[in-house]
N, C-alpha and C. Protein backbone atom coordinates (compact mmCIF):
# COMPACT_ATOMS: atom_id res chain seq x y z
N UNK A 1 127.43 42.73 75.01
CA UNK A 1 127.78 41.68 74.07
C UNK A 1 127.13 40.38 74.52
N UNK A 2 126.84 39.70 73.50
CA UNK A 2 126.30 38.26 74.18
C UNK A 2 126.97 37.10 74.30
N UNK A 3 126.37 36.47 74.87
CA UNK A 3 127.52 35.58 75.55
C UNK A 3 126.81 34.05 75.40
N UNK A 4 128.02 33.26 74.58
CA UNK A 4 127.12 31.60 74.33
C UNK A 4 128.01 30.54 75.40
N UNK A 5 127.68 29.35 76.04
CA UNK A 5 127.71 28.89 76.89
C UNK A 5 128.18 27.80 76.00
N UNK A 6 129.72 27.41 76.35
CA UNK A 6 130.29 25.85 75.60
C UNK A 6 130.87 24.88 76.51
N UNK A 7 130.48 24.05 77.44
CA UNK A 7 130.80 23.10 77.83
C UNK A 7 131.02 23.58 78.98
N UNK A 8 130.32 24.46 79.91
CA UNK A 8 130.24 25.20 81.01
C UNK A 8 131.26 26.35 80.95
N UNK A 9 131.71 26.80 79.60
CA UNK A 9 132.76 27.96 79.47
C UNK A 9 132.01 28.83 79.03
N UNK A 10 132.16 30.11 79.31
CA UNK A 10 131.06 31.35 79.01
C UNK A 10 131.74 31.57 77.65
N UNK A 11 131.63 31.96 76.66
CA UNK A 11 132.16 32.63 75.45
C UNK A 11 131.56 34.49 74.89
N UNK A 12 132.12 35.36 74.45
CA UNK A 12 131.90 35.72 73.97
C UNK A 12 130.80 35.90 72.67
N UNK A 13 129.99 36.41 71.80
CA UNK A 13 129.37 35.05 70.26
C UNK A 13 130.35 36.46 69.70
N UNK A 14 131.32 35.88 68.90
CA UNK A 14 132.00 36.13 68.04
C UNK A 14 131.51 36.95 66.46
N UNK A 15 130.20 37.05 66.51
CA UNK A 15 129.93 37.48 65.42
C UNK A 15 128.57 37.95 65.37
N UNK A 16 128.46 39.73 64.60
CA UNK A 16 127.83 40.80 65.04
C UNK A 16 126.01 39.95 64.71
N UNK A 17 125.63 39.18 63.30
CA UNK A 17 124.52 38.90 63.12
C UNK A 17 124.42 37.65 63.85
N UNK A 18 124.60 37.39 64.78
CA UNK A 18 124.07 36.18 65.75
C UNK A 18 123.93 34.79 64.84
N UNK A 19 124.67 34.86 63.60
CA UNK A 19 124.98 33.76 62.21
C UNK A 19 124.48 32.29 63.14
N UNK A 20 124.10 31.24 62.55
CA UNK A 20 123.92 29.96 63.06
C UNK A 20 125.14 29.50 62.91
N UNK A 21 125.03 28.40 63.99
CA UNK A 21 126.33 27.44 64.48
C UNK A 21 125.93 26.08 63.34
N UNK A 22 127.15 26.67 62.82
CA UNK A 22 126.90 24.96 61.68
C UNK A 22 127.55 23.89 62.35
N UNK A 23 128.86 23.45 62.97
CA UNK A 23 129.07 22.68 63.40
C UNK A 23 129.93 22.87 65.41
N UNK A 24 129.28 21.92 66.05
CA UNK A 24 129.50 22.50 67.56
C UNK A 24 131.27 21.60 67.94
N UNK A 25 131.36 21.67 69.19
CA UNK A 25 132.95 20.90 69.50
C UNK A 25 132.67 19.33 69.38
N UNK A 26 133.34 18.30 68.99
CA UNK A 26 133.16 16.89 68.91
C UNK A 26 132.46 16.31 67.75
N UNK A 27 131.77 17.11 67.02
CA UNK A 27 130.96 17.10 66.08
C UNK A 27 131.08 16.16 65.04
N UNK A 28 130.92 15.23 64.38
CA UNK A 28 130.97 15.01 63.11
C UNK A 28 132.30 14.11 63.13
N UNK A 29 132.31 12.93 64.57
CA UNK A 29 133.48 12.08 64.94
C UNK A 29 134.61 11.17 63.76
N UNK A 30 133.52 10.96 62.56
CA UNK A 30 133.86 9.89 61.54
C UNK A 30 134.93 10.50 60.65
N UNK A 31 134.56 12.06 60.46
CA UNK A 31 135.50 13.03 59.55
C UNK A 31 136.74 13.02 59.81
N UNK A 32 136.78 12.97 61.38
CA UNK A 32 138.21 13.32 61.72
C UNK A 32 138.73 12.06 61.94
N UNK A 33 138.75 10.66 61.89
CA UNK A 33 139.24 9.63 62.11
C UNK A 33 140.34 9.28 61.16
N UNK A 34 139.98 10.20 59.64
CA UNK A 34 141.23 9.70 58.89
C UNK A 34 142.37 10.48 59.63
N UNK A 35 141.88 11.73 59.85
CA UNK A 35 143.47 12.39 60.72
C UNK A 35 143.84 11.95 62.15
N UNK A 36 143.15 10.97 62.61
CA UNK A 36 143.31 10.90 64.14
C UNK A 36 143.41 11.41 64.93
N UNK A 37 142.26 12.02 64.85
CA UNK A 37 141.65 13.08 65.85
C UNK A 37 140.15 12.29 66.06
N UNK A 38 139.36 13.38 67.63
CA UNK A 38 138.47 12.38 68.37
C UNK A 38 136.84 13.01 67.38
N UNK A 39 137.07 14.06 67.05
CA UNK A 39 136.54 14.89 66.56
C UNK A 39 136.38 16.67 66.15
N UNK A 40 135.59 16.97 66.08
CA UNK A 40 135.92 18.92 65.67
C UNK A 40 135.86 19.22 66.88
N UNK A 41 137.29 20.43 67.30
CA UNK A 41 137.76 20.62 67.46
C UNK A 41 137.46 22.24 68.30
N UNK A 42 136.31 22.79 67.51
CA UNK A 42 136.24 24.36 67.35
C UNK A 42 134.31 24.11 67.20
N UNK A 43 133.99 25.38 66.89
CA UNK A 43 132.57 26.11 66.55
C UNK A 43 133.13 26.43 65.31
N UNK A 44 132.12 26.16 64.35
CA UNK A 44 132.17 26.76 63.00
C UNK A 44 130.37 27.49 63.01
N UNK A 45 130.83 28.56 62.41
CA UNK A 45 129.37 30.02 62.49
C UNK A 45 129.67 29.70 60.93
N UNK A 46 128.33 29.73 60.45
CA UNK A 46 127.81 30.13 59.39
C UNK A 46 127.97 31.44 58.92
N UNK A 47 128.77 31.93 57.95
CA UNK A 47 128.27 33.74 57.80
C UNK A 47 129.14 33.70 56.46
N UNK A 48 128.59 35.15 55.75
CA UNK A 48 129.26 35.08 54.30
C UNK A 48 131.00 35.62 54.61
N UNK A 49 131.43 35.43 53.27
CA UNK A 49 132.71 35.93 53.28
C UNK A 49 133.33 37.39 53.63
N UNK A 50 134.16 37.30 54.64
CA UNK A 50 134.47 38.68 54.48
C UNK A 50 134.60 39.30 55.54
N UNK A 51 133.00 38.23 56.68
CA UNK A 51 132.77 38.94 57.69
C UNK A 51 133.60 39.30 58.95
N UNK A 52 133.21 40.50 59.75
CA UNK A 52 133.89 40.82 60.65
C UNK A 52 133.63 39.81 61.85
N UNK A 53 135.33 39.03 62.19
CA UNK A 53 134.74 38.00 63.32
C UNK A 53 135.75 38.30 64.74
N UNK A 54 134.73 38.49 65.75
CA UNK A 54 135.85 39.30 67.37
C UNK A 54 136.06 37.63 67.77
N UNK A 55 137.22 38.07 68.72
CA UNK A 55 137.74 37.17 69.75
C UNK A 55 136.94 36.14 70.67
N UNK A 56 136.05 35.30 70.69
CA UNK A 56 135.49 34.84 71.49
C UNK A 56 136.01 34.94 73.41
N UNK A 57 137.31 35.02 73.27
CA UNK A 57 137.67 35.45 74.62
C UNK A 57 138.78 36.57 74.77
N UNK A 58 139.72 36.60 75.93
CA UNK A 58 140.88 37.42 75.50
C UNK A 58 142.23 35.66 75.06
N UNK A 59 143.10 36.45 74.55
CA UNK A 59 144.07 35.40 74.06
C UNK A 59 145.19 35.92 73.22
N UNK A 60 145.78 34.85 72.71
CA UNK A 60 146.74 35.27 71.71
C UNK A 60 146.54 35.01 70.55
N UNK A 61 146.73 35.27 68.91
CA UNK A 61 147.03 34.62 67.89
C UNK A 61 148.17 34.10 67.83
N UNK A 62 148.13 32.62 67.66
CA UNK A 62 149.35 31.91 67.39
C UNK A 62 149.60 31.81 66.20
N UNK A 63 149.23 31.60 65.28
CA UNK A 63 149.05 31.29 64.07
C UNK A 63 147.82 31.31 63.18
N UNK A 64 148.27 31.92 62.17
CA UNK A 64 147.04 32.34 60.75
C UNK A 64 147.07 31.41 59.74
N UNK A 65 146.32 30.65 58.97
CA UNK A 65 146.15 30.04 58.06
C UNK A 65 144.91 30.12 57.28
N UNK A 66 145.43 29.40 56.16
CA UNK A 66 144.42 28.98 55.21
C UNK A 66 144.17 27.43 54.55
N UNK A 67 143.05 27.19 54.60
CA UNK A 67 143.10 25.10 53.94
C UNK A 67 142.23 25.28 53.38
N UNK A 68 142.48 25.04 51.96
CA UNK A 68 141.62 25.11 51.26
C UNK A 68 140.65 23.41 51.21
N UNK A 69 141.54 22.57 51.71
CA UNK A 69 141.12 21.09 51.96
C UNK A 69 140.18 21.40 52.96
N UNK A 70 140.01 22.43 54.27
CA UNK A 70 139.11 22.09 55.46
C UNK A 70 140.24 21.75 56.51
């Protein structure tokens, strides 16, 4: 499996077609200022709907959602 490198943390890549990284952690600071936050938060992968996406590490699910706002 391959493995992407985030802020000296090894990761898993979460997804089978090696999809592009649309947005990385901290990203895009101005967006998140109305919520007061420093910035994004996560990796967002590019890929169509539907797709099959693995665990980037081992862990738990805490919680499932949906926002249709983002």
């Amino acid at each position: 499996m391959t493995k992407i490198e985030v802020s000296k943390i090894l990761l898993n890549y979460p997804v089978k077609d090696h999809s592009q990284v649309t947005q990385r952690f901290g990203e895009n600071p101005a967006e998140y200022l109305k919520f007061g936050r420093a910035g994004h938060n996560g990796i967002d992968f590019g890929v169509p709907a539907g797709s099959h996406v693995n665990a980037a590490d081992a862990g738990v699910v805490e919680k499932v959602g949906s926002d249709k706002s983002g």
